[in-house]
Protein backbone atom coordinates (compact mmCIF):
# COMPACT_ATOMS: atom_id res chain seq x y z
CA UNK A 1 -131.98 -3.71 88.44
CA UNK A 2 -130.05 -3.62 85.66
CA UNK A 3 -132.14 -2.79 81.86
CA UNK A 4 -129.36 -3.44 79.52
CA UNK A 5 -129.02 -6.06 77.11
CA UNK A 6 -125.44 -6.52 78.36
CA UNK A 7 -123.88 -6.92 82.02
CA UNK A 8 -123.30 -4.08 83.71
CA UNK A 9 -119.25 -4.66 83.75
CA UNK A 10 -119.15 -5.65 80.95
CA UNK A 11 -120.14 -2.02 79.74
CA UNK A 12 -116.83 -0.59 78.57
CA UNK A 13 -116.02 -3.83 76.30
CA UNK A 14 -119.49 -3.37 74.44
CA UNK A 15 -118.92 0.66 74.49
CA UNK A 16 -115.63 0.67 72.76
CA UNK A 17 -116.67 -2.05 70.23
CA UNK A 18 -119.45 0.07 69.13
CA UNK A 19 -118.35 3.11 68.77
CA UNK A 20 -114.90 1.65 66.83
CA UNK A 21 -117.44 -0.80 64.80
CA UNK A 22 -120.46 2.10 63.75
CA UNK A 23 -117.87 4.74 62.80
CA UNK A 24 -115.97 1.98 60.55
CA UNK A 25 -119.16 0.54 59.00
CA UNK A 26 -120.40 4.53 58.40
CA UNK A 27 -116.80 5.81 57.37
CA UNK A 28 -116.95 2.49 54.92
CA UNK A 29 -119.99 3.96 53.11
CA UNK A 30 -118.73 7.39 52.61
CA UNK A 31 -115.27 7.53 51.78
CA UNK A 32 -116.09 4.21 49.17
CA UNK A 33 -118.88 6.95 47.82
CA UNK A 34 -115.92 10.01 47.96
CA UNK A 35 -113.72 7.73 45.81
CA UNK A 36 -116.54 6.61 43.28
CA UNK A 37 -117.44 10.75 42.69
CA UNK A 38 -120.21 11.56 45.41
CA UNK A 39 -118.90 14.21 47.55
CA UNK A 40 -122.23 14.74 49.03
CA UNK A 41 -120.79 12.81 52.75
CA UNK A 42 -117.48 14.37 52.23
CA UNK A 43 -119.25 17.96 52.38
CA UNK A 44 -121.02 16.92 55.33
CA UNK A 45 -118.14 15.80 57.45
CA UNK A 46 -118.74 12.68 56.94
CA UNK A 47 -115.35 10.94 55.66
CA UNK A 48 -114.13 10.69 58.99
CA UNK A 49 -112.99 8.50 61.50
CA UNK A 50 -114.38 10.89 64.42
CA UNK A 51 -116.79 8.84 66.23
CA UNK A 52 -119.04 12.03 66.67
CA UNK A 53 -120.01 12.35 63.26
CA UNK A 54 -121.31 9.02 62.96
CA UNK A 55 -122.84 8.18 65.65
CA UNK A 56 -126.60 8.51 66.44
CA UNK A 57 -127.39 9.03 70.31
CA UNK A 58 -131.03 6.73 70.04
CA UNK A 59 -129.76 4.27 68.21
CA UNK A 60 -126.56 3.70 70.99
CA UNK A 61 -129.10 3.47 73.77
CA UNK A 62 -130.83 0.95 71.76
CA UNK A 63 -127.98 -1.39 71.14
CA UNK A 64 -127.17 -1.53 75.16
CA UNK A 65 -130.72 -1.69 75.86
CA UNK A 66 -132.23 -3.98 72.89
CA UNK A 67 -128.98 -5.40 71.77
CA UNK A 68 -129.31 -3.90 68.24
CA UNK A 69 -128.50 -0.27 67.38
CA UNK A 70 -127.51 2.04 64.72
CA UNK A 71 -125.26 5.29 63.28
CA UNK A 72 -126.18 8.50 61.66
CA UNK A 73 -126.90 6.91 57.75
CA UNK A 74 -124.71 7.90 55.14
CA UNK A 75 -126.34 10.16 52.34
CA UNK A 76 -125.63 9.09 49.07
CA UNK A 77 -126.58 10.26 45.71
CA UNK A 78 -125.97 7.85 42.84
CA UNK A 79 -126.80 9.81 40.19
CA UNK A 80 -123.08 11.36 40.92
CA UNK A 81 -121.27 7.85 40.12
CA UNK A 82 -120.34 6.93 36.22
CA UNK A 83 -121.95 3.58 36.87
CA UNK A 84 -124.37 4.20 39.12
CA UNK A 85 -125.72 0.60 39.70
CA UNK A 86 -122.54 -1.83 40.09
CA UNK A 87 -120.96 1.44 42.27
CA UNK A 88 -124.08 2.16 44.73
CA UNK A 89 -123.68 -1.94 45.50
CA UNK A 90 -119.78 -1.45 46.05
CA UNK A 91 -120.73 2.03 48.53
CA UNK A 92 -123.12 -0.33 49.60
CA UNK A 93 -121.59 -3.24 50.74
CA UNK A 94 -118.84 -1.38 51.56
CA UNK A 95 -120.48 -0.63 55.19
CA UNK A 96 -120.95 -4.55 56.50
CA UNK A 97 -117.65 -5.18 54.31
CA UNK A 98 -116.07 -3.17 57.27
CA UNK A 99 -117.18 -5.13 60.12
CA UNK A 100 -116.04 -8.16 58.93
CA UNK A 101 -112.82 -7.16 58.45
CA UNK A 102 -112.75 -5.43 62.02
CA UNK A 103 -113.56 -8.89 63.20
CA UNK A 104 -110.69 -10.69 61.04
CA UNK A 105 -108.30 -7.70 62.11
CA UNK A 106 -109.19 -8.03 65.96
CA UNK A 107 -108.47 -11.93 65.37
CA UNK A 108 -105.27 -11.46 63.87
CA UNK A 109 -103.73 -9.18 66.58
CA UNK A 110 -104.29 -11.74 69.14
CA UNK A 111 -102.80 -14.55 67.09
CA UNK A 112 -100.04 -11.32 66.44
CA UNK A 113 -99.36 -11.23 70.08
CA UNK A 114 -98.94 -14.89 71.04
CA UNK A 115 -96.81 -16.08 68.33
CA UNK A 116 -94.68 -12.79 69.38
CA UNK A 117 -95.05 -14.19 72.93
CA UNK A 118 -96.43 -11.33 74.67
CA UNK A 119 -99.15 -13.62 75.44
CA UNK A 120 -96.85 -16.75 76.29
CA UNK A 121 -97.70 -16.93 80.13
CA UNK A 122 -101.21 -14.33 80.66
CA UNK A 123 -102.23 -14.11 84.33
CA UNK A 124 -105.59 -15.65 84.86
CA UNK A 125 -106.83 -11.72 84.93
CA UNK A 126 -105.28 -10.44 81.83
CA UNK A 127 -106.73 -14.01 79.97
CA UNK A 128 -110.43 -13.20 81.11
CA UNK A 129 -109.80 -9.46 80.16
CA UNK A 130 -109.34 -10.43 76.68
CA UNK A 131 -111.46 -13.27 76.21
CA UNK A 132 -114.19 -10.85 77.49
CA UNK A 133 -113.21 -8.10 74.65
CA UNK A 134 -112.49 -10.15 71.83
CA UNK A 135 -116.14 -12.23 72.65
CA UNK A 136 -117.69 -9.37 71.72
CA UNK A 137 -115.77 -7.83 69.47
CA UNK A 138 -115.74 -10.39 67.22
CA UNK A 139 -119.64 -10.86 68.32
CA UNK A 140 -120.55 -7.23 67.50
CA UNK A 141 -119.07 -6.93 64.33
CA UNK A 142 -120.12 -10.07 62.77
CA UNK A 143 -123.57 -9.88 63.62
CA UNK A 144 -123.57 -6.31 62.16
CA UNK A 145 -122.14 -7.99 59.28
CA UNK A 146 -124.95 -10.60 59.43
CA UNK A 147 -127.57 -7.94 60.20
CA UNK A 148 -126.75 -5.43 57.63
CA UNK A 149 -127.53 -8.09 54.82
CA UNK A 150 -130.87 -8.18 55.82
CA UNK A 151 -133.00 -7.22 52.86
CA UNK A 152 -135.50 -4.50 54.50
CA UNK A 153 -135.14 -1.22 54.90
CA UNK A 154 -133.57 0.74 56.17
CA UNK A 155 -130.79 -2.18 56.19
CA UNK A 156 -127.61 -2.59 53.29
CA UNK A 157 -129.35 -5.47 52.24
CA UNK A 158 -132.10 -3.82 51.12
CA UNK A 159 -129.98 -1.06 49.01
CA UNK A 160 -128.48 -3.52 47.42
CA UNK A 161 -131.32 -6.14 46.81
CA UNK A 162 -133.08 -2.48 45.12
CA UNK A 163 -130.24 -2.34 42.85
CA UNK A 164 -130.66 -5.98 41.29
CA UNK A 165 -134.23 -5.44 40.31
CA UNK A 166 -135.57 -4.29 37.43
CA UNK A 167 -137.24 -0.70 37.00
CA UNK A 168 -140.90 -2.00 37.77
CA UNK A 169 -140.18 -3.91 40.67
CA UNK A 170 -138.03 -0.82 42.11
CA UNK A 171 -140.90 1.67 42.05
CA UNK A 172 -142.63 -0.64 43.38
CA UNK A 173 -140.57 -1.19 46.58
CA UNK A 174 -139.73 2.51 47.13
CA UNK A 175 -143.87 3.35 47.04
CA UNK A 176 -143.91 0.53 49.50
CA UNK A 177 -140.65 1.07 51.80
CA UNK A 178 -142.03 2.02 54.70
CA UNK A 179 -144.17 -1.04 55.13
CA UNK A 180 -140.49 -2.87 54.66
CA UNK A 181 -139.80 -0.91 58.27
CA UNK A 182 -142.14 -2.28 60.27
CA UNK A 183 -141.75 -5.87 58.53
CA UNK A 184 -138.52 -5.15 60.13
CA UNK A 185 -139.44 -3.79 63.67
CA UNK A 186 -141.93 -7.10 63.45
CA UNK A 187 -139.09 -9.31 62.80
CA UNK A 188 -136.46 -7.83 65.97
CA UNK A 189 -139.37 -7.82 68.46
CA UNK A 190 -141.55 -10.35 68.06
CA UNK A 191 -139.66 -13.48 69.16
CA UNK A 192 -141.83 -16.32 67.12
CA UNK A 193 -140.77 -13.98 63.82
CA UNK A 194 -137.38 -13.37 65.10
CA UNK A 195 -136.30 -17.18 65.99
CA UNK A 196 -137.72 -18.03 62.11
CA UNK A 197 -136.08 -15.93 60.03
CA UNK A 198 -132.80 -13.31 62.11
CA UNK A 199 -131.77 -16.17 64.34
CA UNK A 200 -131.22 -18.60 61.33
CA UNK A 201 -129.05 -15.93 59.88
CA UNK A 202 -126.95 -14.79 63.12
CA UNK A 203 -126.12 -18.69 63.11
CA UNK A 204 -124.13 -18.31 60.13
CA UNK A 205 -121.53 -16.33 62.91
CA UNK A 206 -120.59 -19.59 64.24
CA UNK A 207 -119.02 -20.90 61.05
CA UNK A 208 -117.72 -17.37 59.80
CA UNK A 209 -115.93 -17.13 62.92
CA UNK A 210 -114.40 -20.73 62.46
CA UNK A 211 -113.24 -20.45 59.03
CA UNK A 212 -111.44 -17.14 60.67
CA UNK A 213 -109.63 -19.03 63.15
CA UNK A 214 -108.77 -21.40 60.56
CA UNK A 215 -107.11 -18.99 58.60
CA UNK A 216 -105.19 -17.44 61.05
CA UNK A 217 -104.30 -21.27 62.05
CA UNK A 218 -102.62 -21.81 58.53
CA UNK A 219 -100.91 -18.43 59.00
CA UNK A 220 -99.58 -18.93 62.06
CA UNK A 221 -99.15 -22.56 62.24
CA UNK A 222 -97.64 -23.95 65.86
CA UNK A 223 -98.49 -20.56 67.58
CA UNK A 224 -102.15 -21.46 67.02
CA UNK A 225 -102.16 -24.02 69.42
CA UNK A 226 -101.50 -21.43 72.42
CA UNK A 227 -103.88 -22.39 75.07
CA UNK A 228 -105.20 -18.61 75.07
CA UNK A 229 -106.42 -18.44 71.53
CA UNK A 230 -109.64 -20.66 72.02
CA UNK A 231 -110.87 -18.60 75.03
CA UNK A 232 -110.24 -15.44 72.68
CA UNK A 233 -113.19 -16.86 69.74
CA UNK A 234 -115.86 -17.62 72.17
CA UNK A 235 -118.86 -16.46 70.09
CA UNK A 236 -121.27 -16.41 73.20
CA UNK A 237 -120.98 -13.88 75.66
């Protein structure tokens, strides 16, 4: 019986993607908060591209088990940046930032390959290899795009929401944060909640993941229309 959210050999593609898309998203936050004068995640290791400082052994399991996970966060202190609002947003966003652009930069090595024909004549092996890995990379990292935008804690969304409202309202939400958690926890498990308010957003994939290929389209031009490159955008899995 197999308890994962994923098929079983389909394992390594999911693995890989993970561990290359949390230690992006978490190396994001802290070398954007290194740059901006917070050395707090440099002194801890953090500015790194080692997957083993990033990564957070629970929230792995949950991802292949629950399809939705997590890393080690990144701890920030914004009192060390010269403009502490506008830069926390920028260390902020920084993190889902990341994904997306590990999504457009998985994209573009494919459309790389076949206008370079190294893809001109796949065997039917090597083209179900691919379309397998790219699915979910591109999968992976835009819905932790999507998912990171989400404005409850302990999600970027919410950080960045926080920063946009005034004084009041910010006590306010920090006396009250860990009622945003389970608001959260409601949302992911309970599928009624979920299919009203996550699933409308993870939607917005679809399109994202169009207007990439239709960028790479207008860079590439004719090598777009290699019969490999549609099998290599499937969004479902």
């Amino acid at each position: 019986m197999n308890f994962l959210a994923f098929p079983l050999e389909h394992l390594p593609f999911v693995v890989l993607t993970m561990l290359v898309a949390f230690t992006v998203h978490e190396f994001a936050h802290a070398w954007t908060a290194w740059k901006f004068g917070d050395s707090t995640a440099y002194e801890q290791g953090r500015v790194t591209l080692n997957p083993m400082a990033h990564l957070n052994l629970i929230g792995m399991l949950f991802l292949l088990v629950a399809g939705f996970g997590w890393a080690k966060p990144v701890p920030v202190r914004r009192s060390r940046f010269k403009r502490p609002r506008l830069m926390n947003i920028l260390v902020t966003a920084a993190g889902p930032v990341s994904n997306l652009l590990l999504a457009l930069l998985g994209l573009l090595v494919m459309y790389v390959l076949v206008s370079v024909g190294l893809l001109a004549h796949p065997s039917e092996a090597l083209l179900e290899t691919l379309a397998t890995f790219m699915a979910y990379w591109l999968h992976i990292n835009v819905v932790l795009f999507l998912f990171n935008l989400i404005p409850l804690p302990p999600l970027d969304g919410y950080r960045i929401v926080e920063e946009f409202a005034p004084l009041r309202l910010r006590v306010k939400m920090a006396q009250n944060e860990q009622w945003g958690v389970f608001v959260f926890l409601l949302l992911v498990f309970i599928p009624p909640l979920s299919a009203a308010t996550i699933d409308p957003l993870f939607s917005l994939g679809l399109p994202i993941l169009h207007g990439m290929h239709e960028l790479m389209g207008f860079l590439f031009g004719r090598h777009s229309d290699s019969p490999i490159i549609p099998s290599l955008i499937g969004w479902q899995v």
